[in-house]
C-alpha atoms as a PDB file:
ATOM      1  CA  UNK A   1       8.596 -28.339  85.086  1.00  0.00           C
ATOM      2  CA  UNK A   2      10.046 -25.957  82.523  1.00  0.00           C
ATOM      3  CA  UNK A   3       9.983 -26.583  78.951  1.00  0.00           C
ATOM      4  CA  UNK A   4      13.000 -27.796  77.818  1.00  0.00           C
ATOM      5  CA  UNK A   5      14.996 -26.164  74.151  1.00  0.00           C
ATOM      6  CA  UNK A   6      15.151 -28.873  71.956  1.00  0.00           C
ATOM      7  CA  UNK A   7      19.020 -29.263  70.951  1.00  0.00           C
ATOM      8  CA  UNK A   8      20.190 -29.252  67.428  1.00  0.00           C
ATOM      9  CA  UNK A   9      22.418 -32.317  67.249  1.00  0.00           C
ATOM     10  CA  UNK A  10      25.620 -32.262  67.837  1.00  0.00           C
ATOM     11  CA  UNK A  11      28.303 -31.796  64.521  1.00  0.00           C
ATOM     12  CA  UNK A  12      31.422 -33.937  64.831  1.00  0.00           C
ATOM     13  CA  UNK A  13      34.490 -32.987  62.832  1.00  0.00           C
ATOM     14  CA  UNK A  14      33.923 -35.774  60.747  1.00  0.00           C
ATOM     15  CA  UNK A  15      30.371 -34.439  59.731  1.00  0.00           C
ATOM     16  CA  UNK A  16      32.129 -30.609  59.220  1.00  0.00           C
ATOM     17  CA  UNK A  17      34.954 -32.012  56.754  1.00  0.00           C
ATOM     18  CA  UNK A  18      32.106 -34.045  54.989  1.00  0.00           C
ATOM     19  CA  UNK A  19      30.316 -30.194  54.404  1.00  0.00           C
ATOM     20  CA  UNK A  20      33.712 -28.432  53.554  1.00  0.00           C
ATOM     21  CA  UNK A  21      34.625 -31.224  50.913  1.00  0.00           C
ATOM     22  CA  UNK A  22      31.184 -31.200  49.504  1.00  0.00           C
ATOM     23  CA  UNK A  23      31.630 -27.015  49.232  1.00  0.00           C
ATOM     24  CA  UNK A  24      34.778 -27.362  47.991  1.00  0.00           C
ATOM     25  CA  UNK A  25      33.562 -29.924  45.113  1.00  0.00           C
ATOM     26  CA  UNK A  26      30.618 -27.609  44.303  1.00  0.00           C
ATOM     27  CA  UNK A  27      33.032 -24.800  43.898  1.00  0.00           C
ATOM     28  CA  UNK A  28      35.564 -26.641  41.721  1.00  0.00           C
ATOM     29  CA  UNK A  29      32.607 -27.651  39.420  1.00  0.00           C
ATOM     30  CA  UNK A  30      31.627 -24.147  38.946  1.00  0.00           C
ATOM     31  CA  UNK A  31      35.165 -22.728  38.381  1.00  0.00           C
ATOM     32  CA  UNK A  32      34.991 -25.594  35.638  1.00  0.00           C
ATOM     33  CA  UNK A  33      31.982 -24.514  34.167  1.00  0.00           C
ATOM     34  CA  UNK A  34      33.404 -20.776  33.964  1.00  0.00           C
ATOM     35  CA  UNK A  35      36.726 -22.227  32.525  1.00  0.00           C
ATOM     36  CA  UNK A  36      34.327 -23.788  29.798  1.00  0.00           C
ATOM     37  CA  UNK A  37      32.067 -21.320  29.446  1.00  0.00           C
ATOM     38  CA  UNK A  38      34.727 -18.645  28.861  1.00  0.00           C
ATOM     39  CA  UNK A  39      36.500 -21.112  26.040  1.00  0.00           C
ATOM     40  CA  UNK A  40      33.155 -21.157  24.309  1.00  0.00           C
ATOM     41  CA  UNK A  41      32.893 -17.112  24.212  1.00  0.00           C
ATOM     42  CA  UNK A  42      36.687 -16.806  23.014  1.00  0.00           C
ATOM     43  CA  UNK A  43      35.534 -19.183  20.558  1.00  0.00           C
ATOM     44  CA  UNK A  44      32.615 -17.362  19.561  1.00  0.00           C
ATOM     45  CA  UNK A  45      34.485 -14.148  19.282  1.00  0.00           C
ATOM     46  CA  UNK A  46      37.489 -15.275  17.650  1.00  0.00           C
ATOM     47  CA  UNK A  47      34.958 -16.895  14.345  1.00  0.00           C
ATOM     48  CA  UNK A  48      32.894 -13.219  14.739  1.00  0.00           C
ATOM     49  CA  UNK A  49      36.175 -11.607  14.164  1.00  0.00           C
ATOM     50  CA  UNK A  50      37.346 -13.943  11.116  1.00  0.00           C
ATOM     51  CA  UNK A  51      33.788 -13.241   9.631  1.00  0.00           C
ATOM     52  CA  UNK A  52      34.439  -9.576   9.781  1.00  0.00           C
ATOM     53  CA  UNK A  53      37.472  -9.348   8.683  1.00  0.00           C
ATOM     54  CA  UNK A  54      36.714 -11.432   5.699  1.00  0.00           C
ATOM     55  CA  UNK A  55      33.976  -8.623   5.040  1.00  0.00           C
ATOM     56  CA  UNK A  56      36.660  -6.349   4.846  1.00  0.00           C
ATOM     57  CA  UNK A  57      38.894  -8.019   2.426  1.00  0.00           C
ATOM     58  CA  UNK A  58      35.725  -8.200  -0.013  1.00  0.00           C
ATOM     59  CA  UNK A  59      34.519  -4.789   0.764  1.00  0.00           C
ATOM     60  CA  UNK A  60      38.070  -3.823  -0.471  1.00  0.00           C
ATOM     61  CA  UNK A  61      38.471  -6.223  -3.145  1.00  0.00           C
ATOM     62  CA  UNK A  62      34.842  -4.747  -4.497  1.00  0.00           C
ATOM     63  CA  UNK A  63      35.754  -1.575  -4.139  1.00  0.00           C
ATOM     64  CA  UNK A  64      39.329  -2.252  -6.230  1.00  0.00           C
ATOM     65  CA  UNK A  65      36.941  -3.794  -9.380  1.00  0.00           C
ATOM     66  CA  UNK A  66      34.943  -0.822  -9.125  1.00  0.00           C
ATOM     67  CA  UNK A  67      35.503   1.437 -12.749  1.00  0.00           C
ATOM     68  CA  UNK A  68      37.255   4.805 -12.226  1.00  0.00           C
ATOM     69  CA  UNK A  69      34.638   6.419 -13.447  1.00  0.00           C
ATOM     70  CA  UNK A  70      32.278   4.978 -10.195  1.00  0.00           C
ATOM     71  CA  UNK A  71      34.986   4.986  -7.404  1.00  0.00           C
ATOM     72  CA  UNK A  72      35.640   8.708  -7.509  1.00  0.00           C
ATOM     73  CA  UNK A  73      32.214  10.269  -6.982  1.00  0.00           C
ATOM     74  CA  UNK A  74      31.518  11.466  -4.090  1.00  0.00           C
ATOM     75  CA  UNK A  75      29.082   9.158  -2.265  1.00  0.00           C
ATOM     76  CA  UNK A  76      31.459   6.234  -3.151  1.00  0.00           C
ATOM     77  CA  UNK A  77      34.332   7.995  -1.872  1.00  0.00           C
ATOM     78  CA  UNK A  78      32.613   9.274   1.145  1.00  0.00           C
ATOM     79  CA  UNK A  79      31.096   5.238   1.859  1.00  0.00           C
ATOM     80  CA  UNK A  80      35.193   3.959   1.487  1.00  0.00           C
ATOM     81  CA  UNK A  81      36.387   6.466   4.134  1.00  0.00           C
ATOM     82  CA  UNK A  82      33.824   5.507   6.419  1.00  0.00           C
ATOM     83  CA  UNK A  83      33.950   2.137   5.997  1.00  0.00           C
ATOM     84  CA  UNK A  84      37.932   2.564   6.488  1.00  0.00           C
ATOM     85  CA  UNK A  85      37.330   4.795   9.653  1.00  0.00           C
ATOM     86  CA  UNK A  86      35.307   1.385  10.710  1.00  0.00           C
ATOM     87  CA  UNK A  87      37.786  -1.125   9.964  1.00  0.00           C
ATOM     88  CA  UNK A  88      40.844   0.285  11.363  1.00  0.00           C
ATOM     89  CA  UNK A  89      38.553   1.017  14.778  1.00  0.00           C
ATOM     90  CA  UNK A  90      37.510  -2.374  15.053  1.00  0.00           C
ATOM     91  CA  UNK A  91      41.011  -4.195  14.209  1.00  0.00           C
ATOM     92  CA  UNK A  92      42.790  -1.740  16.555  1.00  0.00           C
ATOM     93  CA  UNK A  93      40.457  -1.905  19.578  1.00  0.00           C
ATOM     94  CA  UNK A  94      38.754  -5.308  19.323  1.00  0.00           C
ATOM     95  CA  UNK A  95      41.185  -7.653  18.985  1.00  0.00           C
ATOM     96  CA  UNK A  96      41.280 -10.590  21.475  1.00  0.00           C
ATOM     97  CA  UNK A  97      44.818 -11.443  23.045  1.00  0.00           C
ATOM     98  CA  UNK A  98      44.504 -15.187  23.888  1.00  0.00           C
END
Protein backbone atom coordinates (compact mmCIF):
# COMPACT_ATOMS: atom_id res chain seq x y z
CA UNK A 1 0.00 0.00 0.00
CA UNK A 2 0.98 3.55 -0.87
CA UNK A 3 1.31 6.20 1.59
CA UNK A 4 -1.47 8.22 1.67
CA UNK A 5 -1.17 12.69 1.68
CA UNK A 6 -2.61 13.66 4.71
CA UNK A 7 -5.52 16.27 3.76
CA UNK A 8 -5.68 19.69 5.19
CA UNK A 9 -9.28 19.96 6.38
CA UNK A 10 -11.71 21.10 4.54
CA UNK A 11 -12.74 25.25 4.84
CA UNK A 12 -16.48 25.86 4.71
CA UNK A 13 -17.73 29.30 3.76
CA UNK A 14 -18.72 29.80 7.11
CA UNK A 15 -15.04 29.28 8.39
CA UNK A 16 -13.75 31.81 5.23
CA UNK A 17 -16.26 34.74 6.28
CA UNK A 18 -15.14 34.09 9.98
CA UNK A 19 -11.21 34.92 8.47
CA UNK A 20 -12.40 37.86 6.17
CA UNK A 21 -14.37 39.54 9.16
CA UNK A 22 -11.55 38.97 11.51
CA UNK A 23 -9.11 40.76 8.57
CA UNK A 24 -11.41 43.21 8.06
CA UNK A 25 -11.61 44.10 12.00
CA UNK A 26 -7.79 44.03 12.21
CA UNK A 27 -7.66 46.47 9.39
CA UNK A 28 -10.30 48.89 10.71
CA UNK A 29 -8.33 48.94 14.06
CA UNK A 30 -5.24 49.97 12.36
CA UNK A 31 -6.81 52.64 10.07
CA UNK A 32 -8.01 53.84 13.66
CA UNK A 33 -4.81 53.87 15.12
CA UNK A 34 -3.39 55.95 12.01
CA UNK A 35 -6.50 58.29 12.29
CA UNK A 36 -5.21 58.79 15.99
CA UNK A 37 -1.88 58.75 15.52
CA UNK A 38 -1.99 61.41 12.79
CA UNK A 39 -4.34 63.76 15.25
CA UNK A 40 -1.57 63.48 17.79
CA UNK A 41 1.26 64.73 15.17
CA UNK A 42 -1.10 67.68 13.89
CA UNK A 43 -1.31 68.32 17.43
CA UNK A 44 2.21 68.26 18.08
CA UNK A 45 2.97 70.45 15.16
CA UNK A 46 0.35 72.89 15.47
CA UNK A 47 1.80 73.78 19.60
CA UNK A 48 5.63 73.62 17.79
CA UNK A 49 4.37 76.23 15.50
CA UNK A 50 2.59 78.52 18.28
CA UNK A 51 5.95 78.17 20.26
CA UNK A 52 7.82 79.55 17.35
CA UNK A 53 5.95 82.02 16.41
CA UNK A 54 5.74 83.37 19.87
CA UNK A 55 9.70 83.45 19.56
CA UNK A 56 9.24 85.67 16.87
CA UNK A 57 6.99 88.19 18.34
CA UNK A 58 9.68 88.52 21.29
CA UNK A 59 12.62 88.40 19.06
CA UNK A 60 10.88 91.47 17.45
CA UNK A 61 9.55 93.05 20.42
CA UNK A 62 13.44 92.81 21.83
CA UNK A 63 14.75 94.00 19.02
CA UNK A 64 12.09 97.24 19.02
CA UNK A 65 13.46 98.09 22.94
CA UNK A 66 16.81 97.85 21.66
CA UNK A 67 18.57 101.78 21.88
CA UNK A 68 19.36 103.31 18.46
CA UNK A 69 22.57 103.52 19.23
CA UNK A 70 22.74 99.26 19.49
CA UNK A 71 20.21 98.36 16.68
CA UNK A 72 22.16 99.97 13.87
CA UNK A 73 25.59 98.35 14.07
CA UNK A 74 26.32 96.06 11.95
CA UNK A 75 26.26 92.63 13.64
CA UNK A 76 22.79 93.58 15.06
CA UNK A 77 21.57 94.55 11.81
CA UNK A 78 23.07 91.68 10.03
CA UNK A 79 21.43 89.05 13.11
CA UNK A 80 17.66 90.97 12.31
CA UNK A 81 17.89 90.24 8.55
CA UNK A 82 18.71 86.82 9.11
CA UNK A 83 16.52 86.13 11.62
CA UNK A 84 13.77 87.86 9.22
CA UNK A 85 15.04 85.73 6.18
CA UNK A 86 14.11 82.77 8.87
CA UNK A 87 10.80 83.80 9.88
CA UNK A 88 9.20 84.64 6.72
CA UNK A 89 10.69 80.99 5.36
CA UNK A 90 9.21 79.16 8.02
CA UNK A 91 5.61 80.99 8.14
CA UNK A 92 5.44 80.78 4.31
CA UNK A 93 6.46 77.13 3.81
CA UNK A 94 5.56 75.39 7.08
CA UNK A 95 2.31 76.12 7.77
CA UNK A 96 -0.15 73.21 8.36
CA UNK A 97 -3.61 73.43 6.44
CA UNK A 98 -5.97 71.39 8.69
Amino acid sequence: MGKTKPTAPIKTKKDNNAAVQRCRIRKNEQFQQAQIDEKHLLQEIEKRQANIKQIIKRFESHMASLPPSVSKTANVQRMHQKFNQISKAYTTQNTVKL
